[in-house]
Protein backbone atom coordinates (compact mmCIF):
# COMPACT_ATOMS: atom_id res chain seq x y z
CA UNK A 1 0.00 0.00 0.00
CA UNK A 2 1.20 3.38 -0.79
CA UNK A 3 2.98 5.28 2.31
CA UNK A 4 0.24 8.11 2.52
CA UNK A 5 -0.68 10.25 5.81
CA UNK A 6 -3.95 8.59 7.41
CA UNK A 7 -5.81 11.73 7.15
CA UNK A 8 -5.51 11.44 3.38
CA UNK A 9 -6.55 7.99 3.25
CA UNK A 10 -10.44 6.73 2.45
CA UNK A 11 -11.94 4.68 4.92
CA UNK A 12 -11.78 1.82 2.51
CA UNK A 13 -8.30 2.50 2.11
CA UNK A 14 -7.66 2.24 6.00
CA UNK A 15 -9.25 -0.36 5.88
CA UNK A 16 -7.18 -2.44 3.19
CA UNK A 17 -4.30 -1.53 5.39
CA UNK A 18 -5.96 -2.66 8.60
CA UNK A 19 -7.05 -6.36 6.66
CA UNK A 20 -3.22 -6.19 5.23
CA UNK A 21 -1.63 -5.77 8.74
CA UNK A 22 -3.70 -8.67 10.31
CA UNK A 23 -3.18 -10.84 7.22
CA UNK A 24 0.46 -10.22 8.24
CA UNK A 25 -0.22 -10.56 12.12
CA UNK A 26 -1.57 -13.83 11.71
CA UNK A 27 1.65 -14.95 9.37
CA UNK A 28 3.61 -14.72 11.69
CA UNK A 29 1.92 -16.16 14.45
CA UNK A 30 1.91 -18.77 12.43
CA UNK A 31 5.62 -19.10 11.40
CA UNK A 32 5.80 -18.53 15.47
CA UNK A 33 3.88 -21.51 16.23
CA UNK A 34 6.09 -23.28 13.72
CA UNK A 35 9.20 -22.57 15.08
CA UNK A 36 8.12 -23.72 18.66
CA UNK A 37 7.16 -26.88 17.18
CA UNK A 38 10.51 -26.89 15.70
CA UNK A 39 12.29 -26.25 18.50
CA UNK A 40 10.53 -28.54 20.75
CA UNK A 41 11.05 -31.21 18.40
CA UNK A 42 14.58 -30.02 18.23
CA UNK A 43 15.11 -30.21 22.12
CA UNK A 44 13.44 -33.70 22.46
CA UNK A 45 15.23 -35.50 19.70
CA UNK A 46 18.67 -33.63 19.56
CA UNK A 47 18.70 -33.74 23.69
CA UNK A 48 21.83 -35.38 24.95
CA UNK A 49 23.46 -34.92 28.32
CA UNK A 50 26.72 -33.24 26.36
CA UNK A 51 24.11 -30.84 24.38
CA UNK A 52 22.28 -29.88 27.88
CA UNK A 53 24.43 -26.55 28.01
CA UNK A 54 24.02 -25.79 24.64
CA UNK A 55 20.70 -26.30 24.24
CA UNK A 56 19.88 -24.13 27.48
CA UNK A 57 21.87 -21.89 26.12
CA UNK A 58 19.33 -21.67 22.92
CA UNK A 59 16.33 -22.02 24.29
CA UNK A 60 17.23 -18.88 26.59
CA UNK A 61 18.50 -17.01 23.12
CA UNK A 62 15.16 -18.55 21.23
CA UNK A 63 13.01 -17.25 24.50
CA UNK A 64 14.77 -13.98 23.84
CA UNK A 65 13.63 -13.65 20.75
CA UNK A 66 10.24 -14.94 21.03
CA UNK A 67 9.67 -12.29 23.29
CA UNK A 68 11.30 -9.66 21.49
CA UNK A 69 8.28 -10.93 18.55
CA UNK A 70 5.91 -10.88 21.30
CA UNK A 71 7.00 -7.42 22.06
CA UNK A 72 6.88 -6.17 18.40
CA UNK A 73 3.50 -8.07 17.85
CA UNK A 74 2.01 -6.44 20.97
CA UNK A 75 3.58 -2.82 19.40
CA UNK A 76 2.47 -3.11 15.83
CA UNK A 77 -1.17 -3.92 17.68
CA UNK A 78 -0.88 -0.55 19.27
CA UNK A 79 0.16 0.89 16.43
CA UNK A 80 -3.30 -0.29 14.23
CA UNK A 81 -5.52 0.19 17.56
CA UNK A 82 -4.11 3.86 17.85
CA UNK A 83 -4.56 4.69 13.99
CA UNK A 84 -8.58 3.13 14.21
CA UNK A 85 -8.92 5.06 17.02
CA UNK A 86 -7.40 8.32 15.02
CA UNK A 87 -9.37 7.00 11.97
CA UNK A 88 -12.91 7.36 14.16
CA UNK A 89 -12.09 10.82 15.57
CA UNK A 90 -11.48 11.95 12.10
CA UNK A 91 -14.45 9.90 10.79
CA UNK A 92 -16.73 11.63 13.75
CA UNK A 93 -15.22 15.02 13.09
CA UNK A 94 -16.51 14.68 9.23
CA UNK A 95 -19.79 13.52 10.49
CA UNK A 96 -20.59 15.79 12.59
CA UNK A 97 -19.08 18.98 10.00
CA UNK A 98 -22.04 17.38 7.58
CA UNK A 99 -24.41 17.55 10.07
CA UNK A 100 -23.65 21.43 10.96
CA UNK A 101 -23.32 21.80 7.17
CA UNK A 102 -26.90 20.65 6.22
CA UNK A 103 -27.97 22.47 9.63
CA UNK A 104 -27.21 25.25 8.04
CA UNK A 105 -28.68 24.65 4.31
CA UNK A 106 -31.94 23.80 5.66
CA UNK A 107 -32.01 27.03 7.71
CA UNK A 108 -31.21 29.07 4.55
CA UNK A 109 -33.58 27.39 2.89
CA UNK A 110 -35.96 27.67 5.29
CA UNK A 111 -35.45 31.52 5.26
CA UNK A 112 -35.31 32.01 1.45
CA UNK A 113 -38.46 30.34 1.57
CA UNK A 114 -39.97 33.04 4.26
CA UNK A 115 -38.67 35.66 2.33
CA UNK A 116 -40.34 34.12 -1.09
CA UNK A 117 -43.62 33.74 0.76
CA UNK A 118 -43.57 37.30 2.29
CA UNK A 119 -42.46 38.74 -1.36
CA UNK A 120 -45.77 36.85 -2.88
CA UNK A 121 -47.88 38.05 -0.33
CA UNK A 122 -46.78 41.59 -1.49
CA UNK A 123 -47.34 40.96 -4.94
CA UNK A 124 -50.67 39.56 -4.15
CA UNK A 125 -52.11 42.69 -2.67
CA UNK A 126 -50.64 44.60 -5.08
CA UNK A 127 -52.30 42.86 -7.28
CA UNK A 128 -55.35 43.09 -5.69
CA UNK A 129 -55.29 46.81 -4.86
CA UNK A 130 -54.56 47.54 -8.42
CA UNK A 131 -57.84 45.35 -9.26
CA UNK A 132 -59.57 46.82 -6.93
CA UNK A 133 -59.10 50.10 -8.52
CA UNK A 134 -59.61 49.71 -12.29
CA UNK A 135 -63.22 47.65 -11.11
CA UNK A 136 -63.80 51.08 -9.32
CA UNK A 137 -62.67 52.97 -12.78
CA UNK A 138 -64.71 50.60 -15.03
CA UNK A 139 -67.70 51.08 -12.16
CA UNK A 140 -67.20 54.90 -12.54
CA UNK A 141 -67.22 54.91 -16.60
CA UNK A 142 -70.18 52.73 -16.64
CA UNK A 143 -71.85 55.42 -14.38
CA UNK A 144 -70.56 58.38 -16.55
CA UNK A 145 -71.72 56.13 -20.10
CA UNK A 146 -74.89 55.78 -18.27
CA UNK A 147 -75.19 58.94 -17.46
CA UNK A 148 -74.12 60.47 -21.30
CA UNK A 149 -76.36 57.91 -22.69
CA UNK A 150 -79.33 59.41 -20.59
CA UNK A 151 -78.05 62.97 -22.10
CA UNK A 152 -77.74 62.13 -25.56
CA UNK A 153 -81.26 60.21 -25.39
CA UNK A 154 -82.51 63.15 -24.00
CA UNK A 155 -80.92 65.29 -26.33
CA UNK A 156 -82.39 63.27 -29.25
CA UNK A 157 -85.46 63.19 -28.01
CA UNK A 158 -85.63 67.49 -27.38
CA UNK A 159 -84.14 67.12 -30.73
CA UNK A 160 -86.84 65.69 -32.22
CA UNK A 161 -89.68 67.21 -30.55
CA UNK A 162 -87.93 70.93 -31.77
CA UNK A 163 -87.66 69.56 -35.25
CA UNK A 164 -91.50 68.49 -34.85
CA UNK A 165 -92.12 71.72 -33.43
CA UNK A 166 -89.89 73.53 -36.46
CA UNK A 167 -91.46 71.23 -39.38
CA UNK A 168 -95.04 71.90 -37.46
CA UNK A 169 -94.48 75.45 -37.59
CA UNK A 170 -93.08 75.78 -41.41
CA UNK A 171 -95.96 73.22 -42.48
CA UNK A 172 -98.67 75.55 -40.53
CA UNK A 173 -97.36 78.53 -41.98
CA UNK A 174 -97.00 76.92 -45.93
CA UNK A 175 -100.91 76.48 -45.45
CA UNK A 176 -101.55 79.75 -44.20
């Protein structure tokens, strides 16, 4: 796996290296268990009275080592507990920076939307006031057409009745 910082790495990433790392844990507990095996083998069947020194000797430097794996194992599982326990800080920190971050789109939202609704209400009486006033303007020139139409009947009719009055009085006075 590429040798890049943890806080650059994707969770599945982390995790590859986490599965890697106990893949190799487990090796070599395994090649561990083997060379006990070995060397217990090696101590029963190679043991002589002559080789007793020796093999004291050995099983001290073998116990040495052993431990020294032991010791490495129980620091490399440090190591991975330490970077899962970075990994779920840093994991937390993002979840909770979404969490303020949609926090705060819903609350713009939800105040764009306050401001749409208050700028339609305007527009609706607007709206309705200017109605409202050319109803009253059509009201008023449907008064003032009733009104002329009343005049200009009249006015036909006292039009008529002087040209009656005119043709009466030329007729009357051709017969005279």
């Amino acid at each position: 796996m590429k040798n890049i910082p943890l806080r650059y790495m994707s969770k599945s990433d982390m995790l590859e290296l986490l599965s890697e790392q106990e893949t190799e844990i487990n090796r070599l507990k395994a090649k561990e268990e083997e060379a006990s095996k070995a060397i217990d083998e090696r101590a029963i069947v190679n043991f002589t009275p002559e080789s007793a020194g020796s093999l004291a000797e050995a099983s001290i430097k073998i116990s040495g080592v052993i431990n020294a794996a032991e010791d490495a194992a129980e620091i490399y599982l440090k190591n991975v507990k330490k970077l899962e326990d970075e990994r779920r800080a840093h994991f937390d920190r993002l979840e909770s920076q979404t969490h303020e971050r949609a926090s705060q789109i819903f609350e713009d939202a939800e105040r764009r939307k306050a401001i749409a609704e208050s700028e339609a209400k305007k527009i609706i009486t607007n709206a309705k006031s200017i109605l409202d006033y050319f109803e009253t303007q059509v009201y008023e020139m449907r008064k003032r057409y009733t009104v002329l139409e009343a005049l200009i009947d009249d006015t036909a009719l006292r039009y008529a009745e002087a040209k009656d009055s005119i043709t009466g009085y030329m007729y009357d006075e051709e017969f005279k």
